[in-house]
C-alpha atoms as a PDB file:
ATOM      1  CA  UNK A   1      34.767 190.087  34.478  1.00  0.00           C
ATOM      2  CA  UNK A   2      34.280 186.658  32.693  1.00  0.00           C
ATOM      3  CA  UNK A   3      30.871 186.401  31.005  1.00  0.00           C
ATOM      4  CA  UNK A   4      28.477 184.140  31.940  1.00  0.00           C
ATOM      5  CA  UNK A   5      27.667 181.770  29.564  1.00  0.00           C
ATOM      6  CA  UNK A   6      23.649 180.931  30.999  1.00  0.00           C
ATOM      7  CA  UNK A   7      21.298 183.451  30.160  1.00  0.00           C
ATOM      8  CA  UNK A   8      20.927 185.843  32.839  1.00  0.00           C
ATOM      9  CA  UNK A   9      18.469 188.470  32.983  1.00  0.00           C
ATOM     10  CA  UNK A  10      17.363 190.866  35.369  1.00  0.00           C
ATOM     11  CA  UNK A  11      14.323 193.490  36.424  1.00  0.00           C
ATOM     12  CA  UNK A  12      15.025 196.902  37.439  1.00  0.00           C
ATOM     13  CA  UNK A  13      12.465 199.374  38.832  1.00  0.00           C
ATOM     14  CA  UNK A  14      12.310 202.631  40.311  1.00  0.00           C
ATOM     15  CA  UNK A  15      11.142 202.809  43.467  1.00  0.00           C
ATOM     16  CA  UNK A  16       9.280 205.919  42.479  1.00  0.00           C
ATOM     17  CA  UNK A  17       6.023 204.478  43.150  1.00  0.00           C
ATOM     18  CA  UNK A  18       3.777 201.194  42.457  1.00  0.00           C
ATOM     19  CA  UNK A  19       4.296 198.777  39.553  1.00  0.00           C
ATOM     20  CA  UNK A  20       1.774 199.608  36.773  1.00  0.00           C
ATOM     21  CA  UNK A  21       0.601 197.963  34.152  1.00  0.00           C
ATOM     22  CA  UNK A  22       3.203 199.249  31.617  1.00  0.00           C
ATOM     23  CA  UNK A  23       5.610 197.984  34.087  1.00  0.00           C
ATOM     24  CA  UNK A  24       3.974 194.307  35.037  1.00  0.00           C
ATOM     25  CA  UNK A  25       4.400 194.329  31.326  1.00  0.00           C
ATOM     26  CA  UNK A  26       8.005 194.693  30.899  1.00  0.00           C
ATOM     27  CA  UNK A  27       8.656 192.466  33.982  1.00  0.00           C
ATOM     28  CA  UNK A  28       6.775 190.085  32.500  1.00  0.00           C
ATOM     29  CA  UNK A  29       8.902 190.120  28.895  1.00  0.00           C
ATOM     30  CA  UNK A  30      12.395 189.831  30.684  1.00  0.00           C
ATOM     31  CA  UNK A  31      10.761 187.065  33.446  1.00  0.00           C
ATOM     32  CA  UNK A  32       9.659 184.871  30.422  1.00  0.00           C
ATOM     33  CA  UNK A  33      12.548 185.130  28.481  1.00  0.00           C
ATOM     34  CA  UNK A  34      15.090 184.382  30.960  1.00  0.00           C
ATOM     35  CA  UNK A  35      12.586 181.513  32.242  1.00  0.00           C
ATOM     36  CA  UNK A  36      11.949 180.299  28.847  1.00  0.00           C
ATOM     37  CA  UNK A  37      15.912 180.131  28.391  1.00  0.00           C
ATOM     38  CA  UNK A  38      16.549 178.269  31.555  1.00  0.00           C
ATOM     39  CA  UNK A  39      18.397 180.900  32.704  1.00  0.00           C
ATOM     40  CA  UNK A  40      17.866 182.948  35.823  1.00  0.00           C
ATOM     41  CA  UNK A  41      16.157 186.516  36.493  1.00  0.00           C
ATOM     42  CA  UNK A  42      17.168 188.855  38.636  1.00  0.00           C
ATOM     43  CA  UNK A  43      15.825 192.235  40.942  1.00  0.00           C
ATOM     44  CA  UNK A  44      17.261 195.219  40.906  1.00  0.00           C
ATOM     45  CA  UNK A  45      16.043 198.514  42.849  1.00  0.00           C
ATOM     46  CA  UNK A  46      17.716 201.565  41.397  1.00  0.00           C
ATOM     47  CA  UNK A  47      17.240 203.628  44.000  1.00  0.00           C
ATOM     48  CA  UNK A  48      19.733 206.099  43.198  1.00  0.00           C
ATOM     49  CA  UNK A  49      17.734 209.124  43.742  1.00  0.00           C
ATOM     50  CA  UNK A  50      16.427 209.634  46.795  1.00  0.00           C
ATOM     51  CA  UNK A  51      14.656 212.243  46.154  1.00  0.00           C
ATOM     52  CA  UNK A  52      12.331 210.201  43.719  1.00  0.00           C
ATOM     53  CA  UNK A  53      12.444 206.923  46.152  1.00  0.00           C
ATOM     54  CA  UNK A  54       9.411 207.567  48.940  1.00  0.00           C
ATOM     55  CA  UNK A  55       9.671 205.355  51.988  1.00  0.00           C
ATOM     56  CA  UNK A  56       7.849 202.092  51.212  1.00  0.00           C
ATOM     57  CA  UNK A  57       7.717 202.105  47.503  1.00  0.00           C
ATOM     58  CA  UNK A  58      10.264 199.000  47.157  1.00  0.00           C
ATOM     59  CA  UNK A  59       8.983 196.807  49.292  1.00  0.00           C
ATOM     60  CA  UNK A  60       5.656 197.960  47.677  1.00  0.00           C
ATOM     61  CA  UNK A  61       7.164 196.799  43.784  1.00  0.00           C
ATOM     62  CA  UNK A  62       8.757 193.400  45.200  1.00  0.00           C
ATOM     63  CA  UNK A  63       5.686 192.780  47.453  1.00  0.00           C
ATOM     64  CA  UNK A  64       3.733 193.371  43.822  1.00  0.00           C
ATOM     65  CA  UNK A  65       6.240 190.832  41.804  1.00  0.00           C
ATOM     66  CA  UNK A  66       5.294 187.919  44.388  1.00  0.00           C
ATOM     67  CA  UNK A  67       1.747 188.808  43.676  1.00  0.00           C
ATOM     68  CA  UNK A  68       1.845 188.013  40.602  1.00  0.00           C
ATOM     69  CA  UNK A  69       4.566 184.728  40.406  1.00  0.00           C
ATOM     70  CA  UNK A  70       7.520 186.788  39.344  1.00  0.00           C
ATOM     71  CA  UNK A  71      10.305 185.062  41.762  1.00  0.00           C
ATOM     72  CA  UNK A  72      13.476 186.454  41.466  1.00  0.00           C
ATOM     73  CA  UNK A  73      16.682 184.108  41.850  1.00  0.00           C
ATOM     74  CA  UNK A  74      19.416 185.690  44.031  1.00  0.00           C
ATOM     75  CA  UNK A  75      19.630 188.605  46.260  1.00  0.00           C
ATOM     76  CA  UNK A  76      18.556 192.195  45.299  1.00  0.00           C
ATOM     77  CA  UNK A  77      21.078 194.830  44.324  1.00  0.00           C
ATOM     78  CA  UNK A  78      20.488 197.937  45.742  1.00  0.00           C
ATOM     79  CA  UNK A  79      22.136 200.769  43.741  1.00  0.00           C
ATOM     80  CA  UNK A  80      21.884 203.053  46.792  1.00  0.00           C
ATOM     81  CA  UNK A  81      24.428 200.333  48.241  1.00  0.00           C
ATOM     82  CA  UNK A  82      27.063 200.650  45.126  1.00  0.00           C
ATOM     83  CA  UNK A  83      28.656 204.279  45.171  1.00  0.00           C
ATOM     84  CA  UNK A  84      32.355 203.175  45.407  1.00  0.00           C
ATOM     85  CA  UNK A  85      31.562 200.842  42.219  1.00  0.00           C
ATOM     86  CA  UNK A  86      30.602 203.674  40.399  1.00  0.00           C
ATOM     87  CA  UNK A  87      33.345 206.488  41.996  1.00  0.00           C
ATOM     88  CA  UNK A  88      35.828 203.836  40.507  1.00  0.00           C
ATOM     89  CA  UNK A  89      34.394 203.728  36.626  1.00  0.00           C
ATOM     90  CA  UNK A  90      33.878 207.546  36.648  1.00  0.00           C
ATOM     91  CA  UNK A  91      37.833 207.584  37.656  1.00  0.00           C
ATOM     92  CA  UNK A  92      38.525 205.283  34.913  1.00  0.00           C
ATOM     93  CA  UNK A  93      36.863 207.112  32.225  1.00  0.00           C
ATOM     94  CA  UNK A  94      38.617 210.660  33.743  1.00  0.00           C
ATOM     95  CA  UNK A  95      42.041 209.058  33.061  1.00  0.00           C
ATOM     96  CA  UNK A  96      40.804 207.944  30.155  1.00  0.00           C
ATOM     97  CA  UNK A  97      40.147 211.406  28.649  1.00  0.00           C
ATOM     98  CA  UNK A  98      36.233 210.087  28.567  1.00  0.00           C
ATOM     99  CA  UNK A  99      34.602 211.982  31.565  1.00  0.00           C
ATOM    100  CA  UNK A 100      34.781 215.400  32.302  1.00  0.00           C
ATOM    101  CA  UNK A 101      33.652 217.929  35.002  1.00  0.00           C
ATOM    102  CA  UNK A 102      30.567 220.824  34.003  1.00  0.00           C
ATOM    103  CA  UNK A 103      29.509 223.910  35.441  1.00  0.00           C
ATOM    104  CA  UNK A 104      26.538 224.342  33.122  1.00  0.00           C
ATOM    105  CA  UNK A 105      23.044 224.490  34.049  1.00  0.00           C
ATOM    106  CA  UNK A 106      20.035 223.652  31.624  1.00  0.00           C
ATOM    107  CA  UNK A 107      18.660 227.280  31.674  1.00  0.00           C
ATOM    108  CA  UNK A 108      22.042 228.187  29.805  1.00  0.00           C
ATOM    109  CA  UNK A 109      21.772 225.568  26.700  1.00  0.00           C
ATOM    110  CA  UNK A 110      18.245 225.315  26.330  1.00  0.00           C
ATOM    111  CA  UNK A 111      17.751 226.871  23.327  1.00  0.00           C
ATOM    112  CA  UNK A 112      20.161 223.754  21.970  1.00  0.00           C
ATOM    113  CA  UNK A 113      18.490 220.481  21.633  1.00  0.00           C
ATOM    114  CA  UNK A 114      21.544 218.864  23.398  1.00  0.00           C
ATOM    115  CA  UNK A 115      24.110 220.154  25.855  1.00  0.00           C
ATOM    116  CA  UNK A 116      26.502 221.590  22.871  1.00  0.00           C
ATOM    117  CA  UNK A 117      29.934 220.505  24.920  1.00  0.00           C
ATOM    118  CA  UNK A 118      31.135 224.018  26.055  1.00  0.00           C
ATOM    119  CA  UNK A 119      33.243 222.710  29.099  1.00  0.00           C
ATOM    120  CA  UNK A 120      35.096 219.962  27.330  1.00  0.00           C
ATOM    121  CA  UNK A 121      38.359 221.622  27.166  1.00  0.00           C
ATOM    122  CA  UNK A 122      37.621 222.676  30.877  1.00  0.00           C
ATOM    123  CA  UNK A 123      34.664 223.947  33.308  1.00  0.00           C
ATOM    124  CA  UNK A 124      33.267 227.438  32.484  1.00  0.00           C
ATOM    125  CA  UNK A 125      32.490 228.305  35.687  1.00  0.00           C
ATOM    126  CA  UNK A 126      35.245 227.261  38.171  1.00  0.00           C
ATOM    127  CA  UNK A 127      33.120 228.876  41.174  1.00  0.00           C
ATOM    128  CA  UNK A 128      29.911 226.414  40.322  1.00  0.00           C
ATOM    129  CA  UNK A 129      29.391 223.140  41.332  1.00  0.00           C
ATOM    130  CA  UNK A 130      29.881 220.886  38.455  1.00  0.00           C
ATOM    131  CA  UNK A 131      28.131 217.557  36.838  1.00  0.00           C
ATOM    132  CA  UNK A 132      30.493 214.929  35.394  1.00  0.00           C
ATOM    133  CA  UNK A 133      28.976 214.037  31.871  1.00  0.00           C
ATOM    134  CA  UNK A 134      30.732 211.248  29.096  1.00  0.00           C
ATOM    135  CA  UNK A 135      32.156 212.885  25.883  1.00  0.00           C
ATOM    136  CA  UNK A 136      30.155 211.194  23.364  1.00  0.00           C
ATOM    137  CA  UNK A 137      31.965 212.728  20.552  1.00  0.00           C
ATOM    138  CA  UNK A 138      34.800 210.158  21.356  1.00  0.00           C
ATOM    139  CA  UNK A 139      35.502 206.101  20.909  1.00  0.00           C
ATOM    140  CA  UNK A 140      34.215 204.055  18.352  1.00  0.00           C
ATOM    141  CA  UNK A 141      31.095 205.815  16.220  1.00  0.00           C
ATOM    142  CA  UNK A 142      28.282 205.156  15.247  1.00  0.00           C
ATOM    143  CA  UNK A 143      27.491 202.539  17.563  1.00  0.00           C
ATOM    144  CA  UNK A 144      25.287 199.577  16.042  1.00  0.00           C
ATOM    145  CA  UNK A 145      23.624 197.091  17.512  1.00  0.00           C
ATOM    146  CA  UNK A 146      20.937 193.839  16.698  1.00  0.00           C
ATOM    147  CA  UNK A 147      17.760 194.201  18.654  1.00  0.00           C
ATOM    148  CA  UNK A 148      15.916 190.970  19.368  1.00  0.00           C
ATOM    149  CA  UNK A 149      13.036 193.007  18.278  1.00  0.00           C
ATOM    150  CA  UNK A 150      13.382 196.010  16.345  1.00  0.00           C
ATOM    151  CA  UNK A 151      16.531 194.596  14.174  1.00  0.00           C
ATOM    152  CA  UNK A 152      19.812 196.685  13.466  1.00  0.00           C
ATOM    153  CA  UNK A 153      19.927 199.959  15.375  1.00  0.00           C
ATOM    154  CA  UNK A 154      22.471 202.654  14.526  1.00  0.00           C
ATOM    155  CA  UNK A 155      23.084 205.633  16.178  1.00  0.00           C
ATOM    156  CA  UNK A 156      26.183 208.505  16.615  1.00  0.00           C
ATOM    157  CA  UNK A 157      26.590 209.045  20.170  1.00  0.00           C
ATOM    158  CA  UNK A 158      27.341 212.564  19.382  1.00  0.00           C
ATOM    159  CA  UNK A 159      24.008 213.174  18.067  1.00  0.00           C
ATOM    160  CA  UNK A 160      22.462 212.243  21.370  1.00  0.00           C
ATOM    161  CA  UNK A 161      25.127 214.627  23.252  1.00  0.00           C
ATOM    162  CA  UNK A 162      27.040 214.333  26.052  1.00  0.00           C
ATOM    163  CA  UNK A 163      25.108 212.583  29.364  1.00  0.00           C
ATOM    164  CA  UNK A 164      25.488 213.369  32.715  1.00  0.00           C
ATOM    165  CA  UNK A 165      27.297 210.382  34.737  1.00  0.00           C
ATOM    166  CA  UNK A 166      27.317 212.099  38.157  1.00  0.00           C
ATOM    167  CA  UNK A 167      24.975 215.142  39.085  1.00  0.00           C
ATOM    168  CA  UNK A 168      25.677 218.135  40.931  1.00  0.00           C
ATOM    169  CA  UNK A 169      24.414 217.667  44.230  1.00  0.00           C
ATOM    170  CA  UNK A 170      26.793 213.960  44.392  1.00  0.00           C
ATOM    171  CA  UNK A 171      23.915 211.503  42.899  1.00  0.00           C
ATOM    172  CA  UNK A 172      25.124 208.847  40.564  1.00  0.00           C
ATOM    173  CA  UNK A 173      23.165 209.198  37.433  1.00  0.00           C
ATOM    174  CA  UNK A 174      21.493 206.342  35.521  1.00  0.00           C
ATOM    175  CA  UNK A 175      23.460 205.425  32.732  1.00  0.00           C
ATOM    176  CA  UNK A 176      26.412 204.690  34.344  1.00  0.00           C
ATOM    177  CA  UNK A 177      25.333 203.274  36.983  1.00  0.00           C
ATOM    178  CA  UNK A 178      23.027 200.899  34.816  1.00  0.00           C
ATOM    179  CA  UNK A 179      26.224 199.465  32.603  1.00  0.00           C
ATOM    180  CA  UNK A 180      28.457 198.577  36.174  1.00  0.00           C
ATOM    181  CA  UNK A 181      25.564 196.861  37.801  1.00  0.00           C
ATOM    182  CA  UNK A 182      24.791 194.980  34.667  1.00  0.00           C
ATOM    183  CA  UNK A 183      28.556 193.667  34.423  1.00  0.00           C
ATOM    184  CA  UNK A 184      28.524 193.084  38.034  1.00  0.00           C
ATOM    185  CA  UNK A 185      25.721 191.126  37.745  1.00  0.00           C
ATOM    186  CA  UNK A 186      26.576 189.530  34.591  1.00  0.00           C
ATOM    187  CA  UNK A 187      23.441 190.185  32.869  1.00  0.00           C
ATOM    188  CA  UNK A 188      23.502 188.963  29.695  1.00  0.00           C
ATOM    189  CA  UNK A 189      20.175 189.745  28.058  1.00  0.00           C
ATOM    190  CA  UNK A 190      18.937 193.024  28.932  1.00  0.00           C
ATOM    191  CA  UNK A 191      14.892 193.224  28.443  1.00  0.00           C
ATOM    192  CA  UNK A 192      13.083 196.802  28.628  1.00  0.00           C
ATOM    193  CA  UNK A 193      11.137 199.214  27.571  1.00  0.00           C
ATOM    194  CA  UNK A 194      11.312 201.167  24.035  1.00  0.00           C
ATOM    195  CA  UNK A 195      11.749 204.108  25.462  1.00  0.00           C
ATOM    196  CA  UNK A 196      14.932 203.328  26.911  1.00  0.00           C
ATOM    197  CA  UNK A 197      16.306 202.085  22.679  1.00  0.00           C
ATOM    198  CA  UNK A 198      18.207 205.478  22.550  1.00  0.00           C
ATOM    199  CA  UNK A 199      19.762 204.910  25.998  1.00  0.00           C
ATOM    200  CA  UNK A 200      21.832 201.664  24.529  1.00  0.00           C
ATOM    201  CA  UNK A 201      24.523 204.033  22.589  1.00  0.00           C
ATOM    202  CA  UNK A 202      25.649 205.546  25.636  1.00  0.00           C
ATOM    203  CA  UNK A 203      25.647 202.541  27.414  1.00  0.00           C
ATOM    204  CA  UNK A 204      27.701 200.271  24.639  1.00  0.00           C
ATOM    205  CA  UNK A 205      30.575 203.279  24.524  1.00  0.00           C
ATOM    206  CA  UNK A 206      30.329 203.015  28.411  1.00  0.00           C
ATOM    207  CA  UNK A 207      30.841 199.433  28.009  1.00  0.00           C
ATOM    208  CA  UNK A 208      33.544 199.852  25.624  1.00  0.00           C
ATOM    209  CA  UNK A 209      35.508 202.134  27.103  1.00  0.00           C
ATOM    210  CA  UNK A 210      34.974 200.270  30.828  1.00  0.00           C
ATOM    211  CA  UNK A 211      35.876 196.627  28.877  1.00  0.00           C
ATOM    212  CA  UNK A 212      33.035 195.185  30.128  1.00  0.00           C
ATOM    213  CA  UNK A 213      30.902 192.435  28.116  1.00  0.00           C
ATOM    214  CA  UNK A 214      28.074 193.973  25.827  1.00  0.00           C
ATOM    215  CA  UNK A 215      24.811 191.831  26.832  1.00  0.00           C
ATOM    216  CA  UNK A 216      22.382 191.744  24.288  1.00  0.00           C
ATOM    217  CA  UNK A 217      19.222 193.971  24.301  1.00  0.00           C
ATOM    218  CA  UNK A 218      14.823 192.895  23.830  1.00  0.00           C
ATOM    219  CA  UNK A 219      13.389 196.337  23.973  1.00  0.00           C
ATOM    220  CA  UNK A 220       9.292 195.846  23.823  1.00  0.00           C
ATOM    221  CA  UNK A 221       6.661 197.765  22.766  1.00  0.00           C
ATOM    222  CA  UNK A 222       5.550 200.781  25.397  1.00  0.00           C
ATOM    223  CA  UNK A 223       1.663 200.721  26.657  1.00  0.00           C
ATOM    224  CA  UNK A 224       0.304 203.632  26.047  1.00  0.00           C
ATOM    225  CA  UNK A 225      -3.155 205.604  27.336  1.00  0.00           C
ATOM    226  CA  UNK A 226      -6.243 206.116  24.764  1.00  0.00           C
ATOM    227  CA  UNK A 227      -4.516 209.648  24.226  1.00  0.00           C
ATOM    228  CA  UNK A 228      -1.477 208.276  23.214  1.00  0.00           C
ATOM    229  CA  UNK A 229       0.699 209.285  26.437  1.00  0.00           C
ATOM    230  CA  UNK A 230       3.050 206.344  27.806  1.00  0.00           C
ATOM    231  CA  UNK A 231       2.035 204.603  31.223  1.00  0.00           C
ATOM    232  CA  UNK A 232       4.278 205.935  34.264  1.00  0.00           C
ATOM    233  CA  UNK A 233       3.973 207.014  37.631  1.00  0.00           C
ATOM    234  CA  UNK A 234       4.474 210.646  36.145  1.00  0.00           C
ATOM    235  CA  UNK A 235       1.016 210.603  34.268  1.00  0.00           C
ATOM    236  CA  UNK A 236      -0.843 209.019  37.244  1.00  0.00           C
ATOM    237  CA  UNK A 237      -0.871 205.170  35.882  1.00  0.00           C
ATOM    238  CA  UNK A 238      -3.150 203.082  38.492  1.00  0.00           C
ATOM    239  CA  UNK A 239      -1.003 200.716  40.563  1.00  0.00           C
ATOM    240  CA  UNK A 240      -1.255 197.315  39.613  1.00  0.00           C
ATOM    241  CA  UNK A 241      -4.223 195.331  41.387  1.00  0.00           C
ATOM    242  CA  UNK A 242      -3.545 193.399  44.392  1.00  0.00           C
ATOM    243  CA  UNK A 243      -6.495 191.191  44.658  1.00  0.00           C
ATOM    244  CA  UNK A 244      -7.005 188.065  43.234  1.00  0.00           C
ATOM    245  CA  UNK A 245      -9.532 188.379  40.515  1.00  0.00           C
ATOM    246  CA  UNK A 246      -7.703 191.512  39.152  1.00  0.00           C
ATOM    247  CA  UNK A 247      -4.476 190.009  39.179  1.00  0.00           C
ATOM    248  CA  UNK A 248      -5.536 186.632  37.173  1.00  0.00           C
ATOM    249  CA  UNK A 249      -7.035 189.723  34.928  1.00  0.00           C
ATOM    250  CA  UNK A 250      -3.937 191.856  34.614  1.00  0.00           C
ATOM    251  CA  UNK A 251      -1.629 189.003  34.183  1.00  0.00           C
ATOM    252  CA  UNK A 252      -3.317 187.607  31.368  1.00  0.00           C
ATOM    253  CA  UNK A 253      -3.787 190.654  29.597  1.00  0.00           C
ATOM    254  CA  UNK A 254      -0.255 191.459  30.193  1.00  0.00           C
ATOM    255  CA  UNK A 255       0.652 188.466  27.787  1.00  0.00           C
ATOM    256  CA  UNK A 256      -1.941 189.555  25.519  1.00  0.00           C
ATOM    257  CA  UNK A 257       0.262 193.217  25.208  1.00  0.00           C
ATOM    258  CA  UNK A 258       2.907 191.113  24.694  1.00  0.00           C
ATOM    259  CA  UNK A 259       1.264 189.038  21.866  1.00  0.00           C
ATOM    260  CA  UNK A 260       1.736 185.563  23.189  1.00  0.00           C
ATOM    261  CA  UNK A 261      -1.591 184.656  22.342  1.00  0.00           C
ATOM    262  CA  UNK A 262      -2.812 182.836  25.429  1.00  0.00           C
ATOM    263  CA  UNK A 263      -5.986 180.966  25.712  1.00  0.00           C
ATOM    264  CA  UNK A 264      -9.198 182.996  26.815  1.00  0.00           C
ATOM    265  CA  UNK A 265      -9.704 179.865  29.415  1.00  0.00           C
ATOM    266  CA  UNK A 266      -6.343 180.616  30.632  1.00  0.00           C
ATOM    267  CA  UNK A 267      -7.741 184.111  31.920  1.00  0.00           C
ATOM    268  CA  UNK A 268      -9.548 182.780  35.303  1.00  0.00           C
ATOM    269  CA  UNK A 269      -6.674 180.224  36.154  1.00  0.00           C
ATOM    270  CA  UNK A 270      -3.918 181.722  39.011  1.00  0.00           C
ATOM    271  CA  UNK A 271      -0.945 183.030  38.452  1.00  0.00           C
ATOM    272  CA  UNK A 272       0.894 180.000  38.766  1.00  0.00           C
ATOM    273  CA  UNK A 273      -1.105 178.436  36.100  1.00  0.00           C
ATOM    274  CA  UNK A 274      -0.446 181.041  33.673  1.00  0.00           C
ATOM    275  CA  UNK A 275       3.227 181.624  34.130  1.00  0.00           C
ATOM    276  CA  UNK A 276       3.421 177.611  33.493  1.00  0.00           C
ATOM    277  CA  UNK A 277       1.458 177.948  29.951  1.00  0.00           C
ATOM    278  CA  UNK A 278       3.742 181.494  29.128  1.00  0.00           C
ATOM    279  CA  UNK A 279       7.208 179.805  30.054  1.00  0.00           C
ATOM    280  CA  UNK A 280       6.123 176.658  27.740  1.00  0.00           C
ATOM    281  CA  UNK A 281       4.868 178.878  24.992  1.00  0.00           C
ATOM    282  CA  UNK A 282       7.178 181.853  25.097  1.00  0.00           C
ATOM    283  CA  UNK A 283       7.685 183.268  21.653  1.00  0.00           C
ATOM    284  CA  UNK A 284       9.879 186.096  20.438  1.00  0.00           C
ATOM    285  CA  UNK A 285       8.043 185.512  16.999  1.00  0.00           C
ATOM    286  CA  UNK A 286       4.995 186.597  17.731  1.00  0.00           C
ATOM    287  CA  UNK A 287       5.803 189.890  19.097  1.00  0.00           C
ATOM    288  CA  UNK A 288       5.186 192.563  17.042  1.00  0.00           C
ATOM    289  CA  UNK A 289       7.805 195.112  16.351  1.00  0.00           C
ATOM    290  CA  UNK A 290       5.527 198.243  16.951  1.00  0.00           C
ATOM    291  CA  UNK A 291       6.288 201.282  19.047  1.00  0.00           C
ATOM    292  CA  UNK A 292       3.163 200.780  20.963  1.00  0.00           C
ATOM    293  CA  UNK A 293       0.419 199.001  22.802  1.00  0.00           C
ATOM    294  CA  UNK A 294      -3.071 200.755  24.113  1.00  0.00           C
ATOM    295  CA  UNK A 295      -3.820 200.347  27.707  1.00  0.00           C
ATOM    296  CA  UNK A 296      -6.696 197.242  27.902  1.00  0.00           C
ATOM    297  CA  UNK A 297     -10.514 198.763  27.987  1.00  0.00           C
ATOM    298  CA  UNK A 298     -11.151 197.090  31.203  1.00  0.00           C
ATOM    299  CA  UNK A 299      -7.660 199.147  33.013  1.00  0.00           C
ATOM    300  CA  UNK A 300      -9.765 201.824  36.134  1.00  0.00           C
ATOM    301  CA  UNK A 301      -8.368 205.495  34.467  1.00  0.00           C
ATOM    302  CA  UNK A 302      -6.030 207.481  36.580  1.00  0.00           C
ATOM    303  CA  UNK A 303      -6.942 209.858  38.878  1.00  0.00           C
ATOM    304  CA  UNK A 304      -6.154 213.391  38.165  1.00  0.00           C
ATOM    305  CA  UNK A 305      -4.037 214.984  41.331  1.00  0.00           C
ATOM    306  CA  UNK A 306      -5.869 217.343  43.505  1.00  0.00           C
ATOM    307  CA  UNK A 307      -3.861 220.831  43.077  1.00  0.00           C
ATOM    308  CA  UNK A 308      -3.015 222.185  46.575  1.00  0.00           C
ATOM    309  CA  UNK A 309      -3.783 225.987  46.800  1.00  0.00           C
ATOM    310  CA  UNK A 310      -0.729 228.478  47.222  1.00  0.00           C
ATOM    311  CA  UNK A 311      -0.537 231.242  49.901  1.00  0.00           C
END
């Protein structure tokens, strides 16, 4: 697939639950940077697994975007739609000699701090059901790569061991399906998270092996709590406010994460108003390349989960 030559980036939550702060923040980064470019932004749900998607939570996140400005160009790709895009990579990299099938089950390699490849040469357990993972011990190593923010990156895909493309029970796994929607969609500037950094090996020598164009990669700094945990849904991170005073509130402190600077009277103006100023003064310069940001003083706490008594 031709590359695009206009900067095209894209947003991709899980419909796990609400957009929280940490993630208004990273929608934020790849919004202004495509916007700042000229170029266009894009939605994707990767809703992939089911079991993790409750009823409600994506029209929940895009209901949350238009809250706060973030317009999307284009229609939104639903992964759950795109199974016979993915079917037809994972056949490409079996004939390829880069995919193969696995009987193994965590419980049998955990004392290794990666799966150590035991059904390369074939499955160990013919009568199990069986994963399809990428052999990362193949292809062009180490893989480097220049990160808007961070600089050179170099890593051995082997060290990071070989990832699971398709699960057991049929679900299409993330990294695969990450690098086929990305060509389909001709991203060309990938914005995200930190913790996602060590995901980019796998996904260049899935891109390599697949042909597809390499787009380049922003990861930004993670927010993290007071105790040093990262905001997700896992840890309870409060949704994002919906009304309008805490919205003007989280918006601007979402550029303040990101280090743009913006001017304290800039903090009561709408959302409108503020995406305006951050478009016109979007820069990658001022970001700090540091692992993390704390969660602003003025963010409600989570609340802990009530534990439901067993029988």
């Amino acid at each position: 697939m031709p590359r695009s030559s206009r900067y095209r980036g894209r947003f991709a939550p899980t419909p796990s639950g609400p957009l929280h702060f940490g993630s208004l923040v990273a929608a934020l980064g790849s919004y202004l940077d495509a916007r700042a470019a000229g170029g266009q932004w894009l939605v994707r749900i990767e809703d992939i697994d089911p079991p993790r998607c409750p009823q409600g939570a994506a029209s929940t996140i895009l209901r949350q975007l238009e809250t706060f400005g973030l317009e999307w160009d284009e229609a939104i790709m639903w992964q759950h739609t795109r199974g016979d895009a993915y079917q037809q990579a994972l056949d490409q990299l079996i004939q390829l000699g880069l995919a193969y099938p696995c009987s193994c089950s965590r419980k049998q390699w955990q004392a290794f701090d990666i799966y150590p490849g035991w059904c390369r040469e074939g499955v160990c357990d013919a009568n199990k059901p069986v994963a399809w993972r990428l052999r990362s011990d193949l292809g062009k190593r180490p893989t480097c790569w220049q990160d808007r923010l961070f600089g050179e990156q170099r890593f051995d895909p082997a060290d990071l061991g070989d990832v699971v493309l398709k699960r057991k029970d049929g679900l299409w796994a993330y990294q695969l399906a990450v690098v086929v929607d990305d060509a389909e969609q001709q991203i060309t500037d990938v914005v995200r998270g930190l913790d996602l950094l060590d995901n980019t090996p796998w996904q260049h020598q899935l891109q390599s092996a697949l042909q597809l164009p390499q787009p380049r990669y922003l990861h930004l700094p993670l927010i993290v709590t007071t105790e040093g945990q990262k905001l997700s849904k896992q840890n309870l991170a409060p949704a994002l406010s919906e009304n309008e005073q805490g919205v003007r509130r989280q918006l601007f402190q979402a550029l303040e994460a990101l280090d743009q600077a913006p001017p304290q009277v800039l903090a009561s103006e709408s959302p409108a108003t503020q995406l305006h100023w951050a478009i016109a003064n979007w820069s990658l310069q001022r970001l700090r390349p540091t692992a993390h940001r704390q969660t602003p003083a003025s963010m409600p706490p989570s609340t802990p989960p009530s534990i439901p008594t067993g029988d």
